[in-house]
N, C-alpha and C. Protein backbone atom coordinates (compact mmCIF):
# COMPACT_ATOMS: atom_id res chain seq x y z
N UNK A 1 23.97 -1.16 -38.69
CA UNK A 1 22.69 -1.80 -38.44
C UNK A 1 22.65 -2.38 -37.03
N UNK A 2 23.66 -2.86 -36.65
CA UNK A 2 24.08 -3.66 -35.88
C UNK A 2 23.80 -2.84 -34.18
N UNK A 3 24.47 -1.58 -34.27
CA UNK A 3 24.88 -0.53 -33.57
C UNK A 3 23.65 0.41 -33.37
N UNK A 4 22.36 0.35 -34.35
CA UNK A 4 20.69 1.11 -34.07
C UNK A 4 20.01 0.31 -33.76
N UNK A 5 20.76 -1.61 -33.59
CA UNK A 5 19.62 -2.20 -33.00
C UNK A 5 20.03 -2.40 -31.61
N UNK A 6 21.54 -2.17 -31.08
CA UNK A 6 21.94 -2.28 -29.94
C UNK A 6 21.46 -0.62 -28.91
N UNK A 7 21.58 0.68 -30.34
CA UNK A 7 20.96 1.66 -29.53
C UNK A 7 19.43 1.38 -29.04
N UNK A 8 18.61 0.90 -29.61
CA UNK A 8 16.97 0.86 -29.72
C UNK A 8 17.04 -0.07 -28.71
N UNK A 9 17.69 -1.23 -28.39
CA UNK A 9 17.55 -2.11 -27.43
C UNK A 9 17.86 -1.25 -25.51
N UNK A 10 18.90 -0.22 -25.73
CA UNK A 10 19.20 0.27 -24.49
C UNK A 10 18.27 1.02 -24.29
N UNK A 11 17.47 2.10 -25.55
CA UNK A 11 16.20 2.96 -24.91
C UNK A 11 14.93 2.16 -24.70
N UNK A 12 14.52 0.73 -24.91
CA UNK A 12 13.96 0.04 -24.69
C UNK A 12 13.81 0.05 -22.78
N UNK A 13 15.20 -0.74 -22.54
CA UNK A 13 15.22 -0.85 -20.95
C UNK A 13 15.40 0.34 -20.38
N UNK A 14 15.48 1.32 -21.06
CA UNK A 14 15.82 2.65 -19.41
C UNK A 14 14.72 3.36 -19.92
N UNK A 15 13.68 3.23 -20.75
CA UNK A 15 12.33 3.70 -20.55
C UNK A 15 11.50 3.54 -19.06
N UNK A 16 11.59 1.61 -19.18
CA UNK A 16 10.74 0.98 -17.66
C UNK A 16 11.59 1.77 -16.57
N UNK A 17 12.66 1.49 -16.71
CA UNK A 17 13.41 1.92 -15.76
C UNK A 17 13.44 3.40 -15.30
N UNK A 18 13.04 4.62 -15.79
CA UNK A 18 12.90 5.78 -15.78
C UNK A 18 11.49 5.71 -15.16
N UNK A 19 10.75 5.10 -15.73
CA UNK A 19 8.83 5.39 -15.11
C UNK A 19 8.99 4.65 -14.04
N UNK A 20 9.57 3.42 -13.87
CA UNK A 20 10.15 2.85 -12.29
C UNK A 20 10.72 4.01 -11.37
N UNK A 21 11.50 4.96 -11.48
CA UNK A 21 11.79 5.94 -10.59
C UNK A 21 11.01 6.99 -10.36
N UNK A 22 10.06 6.86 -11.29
CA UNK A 22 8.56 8.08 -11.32
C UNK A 22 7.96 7.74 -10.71
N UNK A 23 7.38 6.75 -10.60
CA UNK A 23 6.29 6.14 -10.01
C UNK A 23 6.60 6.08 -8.22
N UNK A 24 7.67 5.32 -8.09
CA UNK A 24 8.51 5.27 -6.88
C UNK A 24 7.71 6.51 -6.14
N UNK A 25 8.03 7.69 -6.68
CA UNK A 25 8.04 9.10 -6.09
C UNK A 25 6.80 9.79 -5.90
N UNK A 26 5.71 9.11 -6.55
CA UNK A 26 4.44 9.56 -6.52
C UNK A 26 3.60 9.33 -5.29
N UNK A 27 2.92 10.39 -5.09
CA UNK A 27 2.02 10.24 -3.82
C UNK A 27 0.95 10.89 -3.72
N UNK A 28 -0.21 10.56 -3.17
CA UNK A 28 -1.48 11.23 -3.37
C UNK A 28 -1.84 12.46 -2.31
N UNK A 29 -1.83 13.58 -3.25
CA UNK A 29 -2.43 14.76 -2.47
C UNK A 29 -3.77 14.87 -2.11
N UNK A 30 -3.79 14.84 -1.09
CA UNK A 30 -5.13 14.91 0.15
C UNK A 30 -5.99 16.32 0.03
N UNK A 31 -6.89 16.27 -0.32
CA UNK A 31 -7.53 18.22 -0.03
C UNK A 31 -8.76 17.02 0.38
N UNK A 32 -9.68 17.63 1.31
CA UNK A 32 -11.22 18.15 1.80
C UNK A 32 -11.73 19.53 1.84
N UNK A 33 -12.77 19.76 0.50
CA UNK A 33 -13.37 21.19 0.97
C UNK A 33 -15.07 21.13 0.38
N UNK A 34 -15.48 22.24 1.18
CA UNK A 34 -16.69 21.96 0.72
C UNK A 34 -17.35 23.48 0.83
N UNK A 35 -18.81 23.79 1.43
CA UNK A 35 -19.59 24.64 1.67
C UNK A 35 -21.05 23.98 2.09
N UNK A 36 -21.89 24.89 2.93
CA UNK A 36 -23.00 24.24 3.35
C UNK A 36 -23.46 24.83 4.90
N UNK A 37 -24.21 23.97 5.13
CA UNK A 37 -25.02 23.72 6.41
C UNK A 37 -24.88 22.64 7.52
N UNK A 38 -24.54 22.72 8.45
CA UNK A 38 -24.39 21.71 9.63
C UNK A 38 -25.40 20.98 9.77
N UNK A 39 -25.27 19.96 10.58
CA UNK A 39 -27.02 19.09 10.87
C UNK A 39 -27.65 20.30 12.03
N UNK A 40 -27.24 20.90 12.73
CA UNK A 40 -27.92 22.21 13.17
C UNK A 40 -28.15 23.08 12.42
N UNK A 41 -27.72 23.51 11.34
CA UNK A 41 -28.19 24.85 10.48
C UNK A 41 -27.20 25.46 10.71
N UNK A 42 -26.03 25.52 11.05
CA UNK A 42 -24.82 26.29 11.34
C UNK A 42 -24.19 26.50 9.59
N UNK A 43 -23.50 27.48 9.39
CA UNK A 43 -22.59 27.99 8.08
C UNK A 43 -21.55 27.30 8.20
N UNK A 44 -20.93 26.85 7.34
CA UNK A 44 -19.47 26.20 7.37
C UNK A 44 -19.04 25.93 5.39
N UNK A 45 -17.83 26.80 6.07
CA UNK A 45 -16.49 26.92 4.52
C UNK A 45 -15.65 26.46 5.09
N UNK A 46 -14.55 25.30 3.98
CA UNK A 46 -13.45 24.39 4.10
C UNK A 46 -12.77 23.95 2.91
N UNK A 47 -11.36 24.33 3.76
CA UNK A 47 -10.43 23.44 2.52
C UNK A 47 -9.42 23.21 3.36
N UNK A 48 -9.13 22.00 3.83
CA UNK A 48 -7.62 21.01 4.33
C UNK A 48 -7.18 20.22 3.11
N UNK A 49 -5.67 20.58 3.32
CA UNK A 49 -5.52 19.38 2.79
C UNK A 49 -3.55 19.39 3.17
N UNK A 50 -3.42 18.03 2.34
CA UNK A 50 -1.71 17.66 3.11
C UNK A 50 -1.08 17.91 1.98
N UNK A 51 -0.11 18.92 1.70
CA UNK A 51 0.90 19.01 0.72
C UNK A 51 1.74 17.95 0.45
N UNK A 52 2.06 16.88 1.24
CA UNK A 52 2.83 15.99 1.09
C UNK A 52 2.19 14.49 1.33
N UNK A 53 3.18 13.36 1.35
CA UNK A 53 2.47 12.14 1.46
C UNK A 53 2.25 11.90 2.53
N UNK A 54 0.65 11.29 3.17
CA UNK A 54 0.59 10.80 3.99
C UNK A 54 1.52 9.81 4.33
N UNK A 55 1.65 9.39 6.01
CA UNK A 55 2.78 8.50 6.73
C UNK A 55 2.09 7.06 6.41
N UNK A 56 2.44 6.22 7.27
CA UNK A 56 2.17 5.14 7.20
C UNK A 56 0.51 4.70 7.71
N UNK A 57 0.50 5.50 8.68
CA UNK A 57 -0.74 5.63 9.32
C UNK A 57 -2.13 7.01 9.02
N UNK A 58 -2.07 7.16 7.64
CA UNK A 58 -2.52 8.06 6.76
C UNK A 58 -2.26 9.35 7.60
N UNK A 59 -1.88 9.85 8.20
CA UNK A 59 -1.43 11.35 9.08
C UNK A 59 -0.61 11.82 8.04
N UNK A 60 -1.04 13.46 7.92
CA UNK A 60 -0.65 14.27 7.08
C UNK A 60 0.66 14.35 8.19
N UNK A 61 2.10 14.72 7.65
CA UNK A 61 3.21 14.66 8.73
C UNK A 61 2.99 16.35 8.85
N UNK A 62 3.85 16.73 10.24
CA UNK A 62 3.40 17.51 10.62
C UNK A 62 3.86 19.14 10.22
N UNK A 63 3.21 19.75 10.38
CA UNK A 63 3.78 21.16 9.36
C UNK A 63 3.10 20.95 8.07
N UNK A 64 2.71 20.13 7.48
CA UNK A 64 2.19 19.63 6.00
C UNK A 64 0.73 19.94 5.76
N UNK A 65 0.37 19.80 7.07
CA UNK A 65 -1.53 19.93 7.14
C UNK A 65 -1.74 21.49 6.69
N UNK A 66 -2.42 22.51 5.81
CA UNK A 66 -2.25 23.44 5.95
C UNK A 66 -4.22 23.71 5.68
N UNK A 67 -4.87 25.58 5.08
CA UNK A 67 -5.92 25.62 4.41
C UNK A 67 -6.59 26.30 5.55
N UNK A 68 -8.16 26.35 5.76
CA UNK A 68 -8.75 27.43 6.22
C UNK A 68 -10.30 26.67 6.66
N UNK A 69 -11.08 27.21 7.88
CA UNK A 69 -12.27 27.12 7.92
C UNK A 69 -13.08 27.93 8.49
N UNK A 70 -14.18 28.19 8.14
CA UNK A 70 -15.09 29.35 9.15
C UNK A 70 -16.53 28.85 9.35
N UNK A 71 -16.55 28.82 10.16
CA UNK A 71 -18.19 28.02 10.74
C UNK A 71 -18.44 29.67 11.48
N UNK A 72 -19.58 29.95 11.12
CA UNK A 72 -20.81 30.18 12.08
C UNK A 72 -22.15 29.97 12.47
N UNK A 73 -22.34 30.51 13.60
CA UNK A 73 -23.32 30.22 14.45
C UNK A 73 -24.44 30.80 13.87
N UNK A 74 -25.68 30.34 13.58
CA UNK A 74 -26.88 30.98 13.00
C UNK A 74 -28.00 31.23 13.97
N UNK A 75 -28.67 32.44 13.28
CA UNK A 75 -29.65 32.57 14.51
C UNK A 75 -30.77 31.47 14.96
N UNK A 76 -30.58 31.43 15.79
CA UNK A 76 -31.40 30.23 16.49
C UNK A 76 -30.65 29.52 17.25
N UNK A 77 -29.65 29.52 17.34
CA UNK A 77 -28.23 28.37 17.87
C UNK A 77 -27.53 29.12 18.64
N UNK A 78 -27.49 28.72 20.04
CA UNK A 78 -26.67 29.74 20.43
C UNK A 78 -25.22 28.59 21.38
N UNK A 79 -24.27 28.95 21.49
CA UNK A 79 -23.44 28.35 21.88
C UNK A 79 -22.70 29.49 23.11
N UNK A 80 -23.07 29.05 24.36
CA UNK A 80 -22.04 29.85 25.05
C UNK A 80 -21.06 29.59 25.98
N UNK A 81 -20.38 30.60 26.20
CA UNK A 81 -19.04 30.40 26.84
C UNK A 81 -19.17 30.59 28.05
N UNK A 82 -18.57 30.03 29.60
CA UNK A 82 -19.02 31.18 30.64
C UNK A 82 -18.44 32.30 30.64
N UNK A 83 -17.03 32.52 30.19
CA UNK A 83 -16.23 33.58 29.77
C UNK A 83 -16.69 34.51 29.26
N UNK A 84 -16.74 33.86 27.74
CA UNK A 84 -16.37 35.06 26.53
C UNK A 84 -18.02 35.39 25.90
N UNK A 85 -19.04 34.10 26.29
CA UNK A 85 -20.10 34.96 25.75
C UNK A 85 -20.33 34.01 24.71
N UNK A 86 -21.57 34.46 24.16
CA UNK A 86 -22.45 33.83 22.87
C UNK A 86 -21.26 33.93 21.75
N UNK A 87 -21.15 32.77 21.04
CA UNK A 87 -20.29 32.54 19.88
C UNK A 87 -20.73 32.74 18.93
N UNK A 88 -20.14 33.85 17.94
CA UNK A 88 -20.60 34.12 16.64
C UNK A 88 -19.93 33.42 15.62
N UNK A 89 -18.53 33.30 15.95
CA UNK A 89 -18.22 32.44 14.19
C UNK A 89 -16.87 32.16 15.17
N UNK A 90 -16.11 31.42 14.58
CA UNK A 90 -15.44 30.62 14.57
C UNK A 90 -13.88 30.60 13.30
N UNK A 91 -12.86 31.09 12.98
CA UNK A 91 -11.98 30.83 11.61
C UNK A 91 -10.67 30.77 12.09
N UNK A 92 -10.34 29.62 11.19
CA UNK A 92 -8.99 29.00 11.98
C UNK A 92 -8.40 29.30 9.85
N UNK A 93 -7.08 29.49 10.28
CA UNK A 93 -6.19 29.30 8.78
C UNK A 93 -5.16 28.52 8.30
N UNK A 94 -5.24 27.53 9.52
CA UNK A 94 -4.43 26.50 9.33
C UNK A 94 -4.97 25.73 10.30
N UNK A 95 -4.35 24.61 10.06
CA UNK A 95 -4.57 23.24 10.76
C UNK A 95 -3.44 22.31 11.87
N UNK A 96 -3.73 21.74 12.59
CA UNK A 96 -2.62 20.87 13.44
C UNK A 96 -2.30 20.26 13.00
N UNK A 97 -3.70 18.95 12.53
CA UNK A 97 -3.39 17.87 11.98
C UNK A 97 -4.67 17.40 11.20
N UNK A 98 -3.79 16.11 10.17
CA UNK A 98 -4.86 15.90 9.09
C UNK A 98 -5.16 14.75 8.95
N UNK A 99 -5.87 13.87 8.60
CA UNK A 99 -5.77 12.38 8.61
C UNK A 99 -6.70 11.86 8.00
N UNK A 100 -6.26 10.33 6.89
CA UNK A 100 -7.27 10.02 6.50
C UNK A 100 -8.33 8.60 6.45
N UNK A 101 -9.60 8.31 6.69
CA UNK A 101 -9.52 7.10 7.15
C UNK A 101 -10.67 6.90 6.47
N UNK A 102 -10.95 5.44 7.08
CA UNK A 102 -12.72 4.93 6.77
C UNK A 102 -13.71 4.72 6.95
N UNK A 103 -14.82 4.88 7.05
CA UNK A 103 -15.70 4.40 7.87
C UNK A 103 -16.17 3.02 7.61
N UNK A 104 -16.92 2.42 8.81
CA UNK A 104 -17.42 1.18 8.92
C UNK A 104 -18.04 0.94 7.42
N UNK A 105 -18.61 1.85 7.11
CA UNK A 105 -19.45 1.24 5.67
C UNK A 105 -18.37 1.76 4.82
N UNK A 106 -17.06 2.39 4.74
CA UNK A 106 -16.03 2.11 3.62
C UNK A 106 -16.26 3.62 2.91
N UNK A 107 -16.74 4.79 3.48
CA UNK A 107 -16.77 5.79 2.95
C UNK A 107 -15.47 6.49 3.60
N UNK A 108 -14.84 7.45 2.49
CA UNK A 108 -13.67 8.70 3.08
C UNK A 108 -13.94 9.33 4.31
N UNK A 109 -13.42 9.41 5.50
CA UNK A 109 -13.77 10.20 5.86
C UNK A 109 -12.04 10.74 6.53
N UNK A 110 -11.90 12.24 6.54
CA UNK A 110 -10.91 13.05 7.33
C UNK A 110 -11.20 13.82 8.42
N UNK A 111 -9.99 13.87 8.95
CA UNK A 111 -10.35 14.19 11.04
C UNK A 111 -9.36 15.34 10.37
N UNK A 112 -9.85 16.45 11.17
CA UNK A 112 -8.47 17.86 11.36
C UNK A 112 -9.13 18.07 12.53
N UNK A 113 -7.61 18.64 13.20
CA UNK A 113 -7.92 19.35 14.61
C UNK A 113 -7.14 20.73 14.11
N UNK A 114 -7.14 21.84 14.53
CA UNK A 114 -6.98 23.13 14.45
C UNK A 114 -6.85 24.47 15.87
N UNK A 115 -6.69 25.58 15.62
CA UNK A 115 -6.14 25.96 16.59
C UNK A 115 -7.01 27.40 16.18
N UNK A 116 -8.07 27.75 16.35
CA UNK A 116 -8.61 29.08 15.89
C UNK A 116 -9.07 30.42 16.56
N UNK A 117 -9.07 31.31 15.63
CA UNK A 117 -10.01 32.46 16.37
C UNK A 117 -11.08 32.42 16.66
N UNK A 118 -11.83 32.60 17.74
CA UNK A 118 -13.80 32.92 17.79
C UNK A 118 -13.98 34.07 18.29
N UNK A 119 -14.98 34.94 17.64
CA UNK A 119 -15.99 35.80 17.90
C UNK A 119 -16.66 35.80 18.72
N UNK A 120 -16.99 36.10 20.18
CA UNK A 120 -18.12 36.21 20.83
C UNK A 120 -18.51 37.58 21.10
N UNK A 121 -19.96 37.52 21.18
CA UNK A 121 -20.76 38.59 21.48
C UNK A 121 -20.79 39.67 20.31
N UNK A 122 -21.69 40.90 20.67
CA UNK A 122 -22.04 41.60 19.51
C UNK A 122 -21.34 42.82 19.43
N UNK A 123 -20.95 43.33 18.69
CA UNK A 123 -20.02 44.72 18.28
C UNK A 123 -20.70 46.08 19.38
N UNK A 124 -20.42 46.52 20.28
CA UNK A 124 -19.15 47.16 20.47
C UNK A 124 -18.30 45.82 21.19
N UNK A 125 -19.19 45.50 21.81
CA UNK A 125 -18.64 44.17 22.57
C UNK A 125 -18.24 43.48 22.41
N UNK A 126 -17.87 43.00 21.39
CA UNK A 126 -17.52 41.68 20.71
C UNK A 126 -15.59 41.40 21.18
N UNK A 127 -15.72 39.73 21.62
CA UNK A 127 -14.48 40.04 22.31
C UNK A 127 -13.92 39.00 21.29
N UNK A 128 -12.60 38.24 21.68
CA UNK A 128 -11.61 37.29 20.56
C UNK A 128 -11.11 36.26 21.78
N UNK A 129 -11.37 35.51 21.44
CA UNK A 129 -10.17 34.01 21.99
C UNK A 129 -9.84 33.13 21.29
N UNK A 130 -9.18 32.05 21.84
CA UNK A 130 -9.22 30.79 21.02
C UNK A 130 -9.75 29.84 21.28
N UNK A 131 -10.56 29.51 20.09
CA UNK A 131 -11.37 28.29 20.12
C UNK A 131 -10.02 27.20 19.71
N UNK A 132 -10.41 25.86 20.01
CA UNK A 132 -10.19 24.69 19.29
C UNK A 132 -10.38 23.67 19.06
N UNK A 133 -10.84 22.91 17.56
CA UNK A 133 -11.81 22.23 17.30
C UNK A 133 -11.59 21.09 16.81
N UNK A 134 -12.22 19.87 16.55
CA UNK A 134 -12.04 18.88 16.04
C UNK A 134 -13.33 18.62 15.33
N UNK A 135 -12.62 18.40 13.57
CA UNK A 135 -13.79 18.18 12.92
C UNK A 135 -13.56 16.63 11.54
N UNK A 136 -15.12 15.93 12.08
CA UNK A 136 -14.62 14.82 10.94
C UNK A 136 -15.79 14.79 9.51
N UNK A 137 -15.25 14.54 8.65
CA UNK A 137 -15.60 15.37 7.17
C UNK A 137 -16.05 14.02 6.68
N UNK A 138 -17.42 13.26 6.30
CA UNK A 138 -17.68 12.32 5.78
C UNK A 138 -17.97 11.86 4.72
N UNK A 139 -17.56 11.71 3.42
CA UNK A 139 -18.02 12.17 1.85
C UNK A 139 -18.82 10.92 1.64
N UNK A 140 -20.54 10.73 1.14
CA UNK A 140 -20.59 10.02 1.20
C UNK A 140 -21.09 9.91 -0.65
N UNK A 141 -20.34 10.54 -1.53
CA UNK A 141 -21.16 10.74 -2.90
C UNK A 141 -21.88 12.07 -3.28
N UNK A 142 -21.97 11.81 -4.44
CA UNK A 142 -22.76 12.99 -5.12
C UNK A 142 -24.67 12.14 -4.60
N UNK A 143 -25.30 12.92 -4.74
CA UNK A 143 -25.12 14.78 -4.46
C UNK A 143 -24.96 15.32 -3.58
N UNK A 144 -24.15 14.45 -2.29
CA UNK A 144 -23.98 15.07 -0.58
C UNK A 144 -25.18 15.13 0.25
N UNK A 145 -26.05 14.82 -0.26
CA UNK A 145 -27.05 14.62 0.59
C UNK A 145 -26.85 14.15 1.93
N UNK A 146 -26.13 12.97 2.00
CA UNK A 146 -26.11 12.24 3.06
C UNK A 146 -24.53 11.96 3.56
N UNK A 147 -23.74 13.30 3.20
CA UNK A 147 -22.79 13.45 3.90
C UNK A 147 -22.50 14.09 5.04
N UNK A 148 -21.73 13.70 6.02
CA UNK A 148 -22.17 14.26 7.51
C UNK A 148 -20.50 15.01 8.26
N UNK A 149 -20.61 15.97 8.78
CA UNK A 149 -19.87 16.50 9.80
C UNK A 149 -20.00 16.58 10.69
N UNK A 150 -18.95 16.06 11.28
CA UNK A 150 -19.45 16.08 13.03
C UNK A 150 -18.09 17.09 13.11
N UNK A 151 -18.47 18.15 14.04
CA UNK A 151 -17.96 19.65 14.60
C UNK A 151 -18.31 19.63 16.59
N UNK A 152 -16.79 19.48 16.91
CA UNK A 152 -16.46 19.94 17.99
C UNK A 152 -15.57 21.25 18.64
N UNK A 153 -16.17 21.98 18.92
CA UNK A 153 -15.08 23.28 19.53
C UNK A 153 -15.00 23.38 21.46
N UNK A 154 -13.99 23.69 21.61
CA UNK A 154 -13.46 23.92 23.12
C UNK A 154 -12.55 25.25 23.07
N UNK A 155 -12.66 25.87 24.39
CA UNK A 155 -12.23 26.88 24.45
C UNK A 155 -11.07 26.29 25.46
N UNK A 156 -10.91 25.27 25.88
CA UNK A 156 -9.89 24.92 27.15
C UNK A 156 -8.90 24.33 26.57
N UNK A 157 -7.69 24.93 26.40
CA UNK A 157 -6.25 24.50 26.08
C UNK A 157 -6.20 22.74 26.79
N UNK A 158 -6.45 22.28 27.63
CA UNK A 158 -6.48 20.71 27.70
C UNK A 158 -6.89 19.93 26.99
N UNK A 159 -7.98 19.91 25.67
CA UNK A 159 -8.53 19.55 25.44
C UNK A 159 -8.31 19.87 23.63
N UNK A 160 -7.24 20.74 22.98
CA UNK A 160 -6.67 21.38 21.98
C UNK A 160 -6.56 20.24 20.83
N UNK A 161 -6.56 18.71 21.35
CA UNK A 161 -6.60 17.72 20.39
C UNK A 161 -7.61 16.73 20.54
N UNK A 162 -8.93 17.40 21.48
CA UNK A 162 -9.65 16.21 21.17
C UNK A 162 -10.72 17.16 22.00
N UNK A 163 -11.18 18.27 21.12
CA UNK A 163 -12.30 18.87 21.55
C UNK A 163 -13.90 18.18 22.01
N UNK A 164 -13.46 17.20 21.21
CA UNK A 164 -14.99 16.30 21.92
C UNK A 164 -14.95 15.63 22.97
N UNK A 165 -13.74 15.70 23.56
CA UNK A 165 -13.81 15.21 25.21
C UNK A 165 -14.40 15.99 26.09
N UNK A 166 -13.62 17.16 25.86
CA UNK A 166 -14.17 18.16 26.77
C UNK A 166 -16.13 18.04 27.30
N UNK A 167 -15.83 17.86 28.59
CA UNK A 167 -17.02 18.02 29.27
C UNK A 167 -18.37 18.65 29.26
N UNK A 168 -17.42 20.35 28.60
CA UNK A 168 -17.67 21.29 29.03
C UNK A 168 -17.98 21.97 27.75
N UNK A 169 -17.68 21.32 26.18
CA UNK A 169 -17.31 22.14 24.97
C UNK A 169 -17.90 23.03 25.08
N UNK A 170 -17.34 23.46 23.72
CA UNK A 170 -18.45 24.91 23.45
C UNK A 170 -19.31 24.52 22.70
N UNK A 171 -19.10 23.40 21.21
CA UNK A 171 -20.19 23.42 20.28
C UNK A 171 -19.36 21.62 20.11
N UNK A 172 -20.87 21.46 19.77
CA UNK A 172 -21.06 19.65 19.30
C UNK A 172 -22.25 19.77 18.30
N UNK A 173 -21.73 19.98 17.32
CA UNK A 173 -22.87 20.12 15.99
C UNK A 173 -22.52 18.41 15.17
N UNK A 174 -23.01 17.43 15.80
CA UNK A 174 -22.54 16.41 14.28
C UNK A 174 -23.75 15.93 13.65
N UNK A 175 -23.57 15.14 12.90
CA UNK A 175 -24.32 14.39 12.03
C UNK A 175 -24.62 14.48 10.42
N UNK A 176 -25.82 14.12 9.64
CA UNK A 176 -25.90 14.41 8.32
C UNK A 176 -26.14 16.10 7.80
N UNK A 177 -25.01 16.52 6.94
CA UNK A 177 -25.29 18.18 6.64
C UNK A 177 -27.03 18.35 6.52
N UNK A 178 -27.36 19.75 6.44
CA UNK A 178 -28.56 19.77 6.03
C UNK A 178 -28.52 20.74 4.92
N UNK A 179 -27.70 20.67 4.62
CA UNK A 179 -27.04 21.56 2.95
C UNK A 179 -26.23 21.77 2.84
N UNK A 180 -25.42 21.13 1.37
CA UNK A 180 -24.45 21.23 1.03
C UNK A 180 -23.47 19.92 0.46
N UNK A 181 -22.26 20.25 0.78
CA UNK A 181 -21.55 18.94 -0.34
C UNK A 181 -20.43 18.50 0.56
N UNK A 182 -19.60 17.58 1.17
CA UNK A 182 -18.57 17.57 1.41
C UNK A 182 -17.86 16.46 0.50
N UNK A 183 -16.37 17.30 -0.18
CA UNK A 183 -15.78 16.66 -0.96
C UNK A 183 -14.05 16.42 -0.82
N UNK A 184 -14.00 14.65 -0.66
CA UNK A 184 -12.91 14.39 -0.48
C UNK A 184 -11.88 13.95 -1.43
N UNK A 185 -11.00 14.25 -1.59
CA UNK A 185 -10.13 14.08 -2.80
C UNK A 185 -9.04 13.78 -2.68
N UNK A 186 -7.93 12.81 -3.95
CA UNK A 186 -6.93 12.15 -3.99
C UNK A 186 -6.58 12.27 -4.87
N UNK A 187 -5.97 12.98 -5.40
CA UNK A 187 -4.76 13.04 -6.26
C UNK A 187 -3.52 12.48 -6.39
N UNK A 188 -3.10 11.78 -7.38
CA UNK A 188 -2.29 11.38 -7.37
C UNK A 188 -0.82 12.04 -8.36
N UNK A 189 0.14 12.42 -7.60
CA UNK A 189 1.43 12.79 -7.95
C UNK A 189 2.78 12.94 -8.46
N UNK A 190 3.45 13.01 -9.03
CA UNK A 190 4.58 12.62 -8.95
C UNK A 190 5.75 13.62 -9.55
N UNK A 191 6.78 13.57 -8.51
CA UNK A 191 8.06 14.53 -9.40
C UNK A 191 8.80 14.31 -10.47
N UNK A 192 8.95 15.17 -11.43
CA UNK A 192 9.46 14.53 -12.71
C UNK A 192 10.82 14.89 -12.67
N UNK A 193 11.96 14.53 -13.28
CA UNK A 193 13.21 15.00 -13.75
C UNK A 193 13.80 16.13 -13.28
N UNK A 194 12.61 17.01 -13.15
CA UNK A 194 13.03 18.89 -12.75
C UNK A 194 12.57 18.98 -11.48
N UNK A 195 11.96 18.01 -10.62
CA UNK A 195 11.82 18.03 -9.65
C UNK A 195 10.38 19.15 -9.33
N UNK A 196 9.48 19.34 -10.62
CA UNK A 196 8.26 19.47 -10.74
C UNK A 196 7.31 18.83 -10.72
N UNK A 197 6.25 19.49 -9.69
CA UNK A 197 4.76 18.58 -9.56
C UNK A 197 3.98 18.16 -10.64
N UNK A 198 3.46 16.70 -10.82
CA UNK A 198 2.99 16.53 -12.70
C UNK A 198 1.71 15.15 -12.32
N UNK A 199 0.82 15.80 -12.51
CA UNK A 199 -0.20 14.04 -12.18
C UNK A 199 0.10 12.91 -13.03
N UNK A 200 0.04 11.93 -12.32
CA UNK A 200 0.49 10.74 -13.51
C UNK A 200 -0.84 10.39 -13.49
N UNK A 201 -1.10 9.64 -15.21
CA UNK A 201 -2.09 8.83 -15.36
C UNK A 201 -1.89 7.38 -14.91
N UNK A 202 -3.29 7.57 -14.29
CA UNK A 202 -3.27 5.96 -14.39
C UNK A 202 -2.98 5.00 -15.35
């Protein structure tokens, strides 16, 4: 008797103590993706997000940022290069960097910078360079109405992490979408025993 109340007492304490080392290990997976319309009328598909835990300073660490985007240019909009010519689309398949922050009024918002292909000009002609862009993703609720992207692209390697400096960009599309959803998300993580991915409940 003596000996099932001393066993029941030890699985008592290394229960806490087991979800104490779970918890420890848990961390929230980052994705942004959406579909829609720019505040210009531009096309834009997205999904970033950080496989691992953000740092201290919400930055996806590096190599971790991964996912895909393709903006194009719609008729009516023209964006040009002196180079390469009228820009048709824009698709990058990975990312530099990822990050996550807030805005003044306390909504999600994530910054990626990226390193991509663009399209200019029309087939036979159509030539390839690299664009690179900086884009910040603002979720402000269902139904997205009044969620906003602001989209910067540069074609000038100086400028590869902060396309909206550039003088000279190629495209500065920001403000509230004019269709569509942008959706930011947090998941929360943790490795179990086998060293498998498993959401913990709250």
């Amino acid at each position: 008797m003596r000996r099932n109340t001393r066993r029941s007492l030890q699985v008592a304490v290394l229960v806490p103590v087991a979800m104490l080392v779970l918890v420890a290990t848990a961390f929230a997976l980052e994705q942004t993706n959406g579909t829609g319309k720019t505040n210009s009328g531009n096309s834009i598909g997205y999904n970033a997000k950080c496989t691992a835990a953000l740092d201290a300073n919400n930055k996806c660490p590096k190599g971790d940022a991964t996912g895909h985007l393709t903006f194009e240019a719609n008729d009516g909009v023209v964006y040009t290069d002196p180079v390469f010519g009228d820009l048709k689309d824009i698709k990058c398949n990975d990312y530099n960097s990822y990050r996550l922050e807030t805005t003044a009024g306390g909504f999600p918002r994530t910054r990626v910078t990226a390193t991509c292909d663009g399209t200019f000009g029309d087939p036979p002609n159509a030539v390839s360079a690299t664009v690179y862009i900086k884009v910040y993703f603002v979720d402000k609720g269902e139904p997205g109405t009044a969620d906003r992207i602001n989209f910067y692209a540069s074609t000038n390697p100086a400028y590869r992490h902060n396309a909206e400096l550039d003088p000279n960009r190629l495209v500065k599309d920001i403000g509230v979408i004019s269709f569509g959803n942008v959706q930011i998300h947090s998941d929360v993580f943790a490795f179990d025993s086998t060293d498998m991915l498993v959401p913990v409940t709250p």
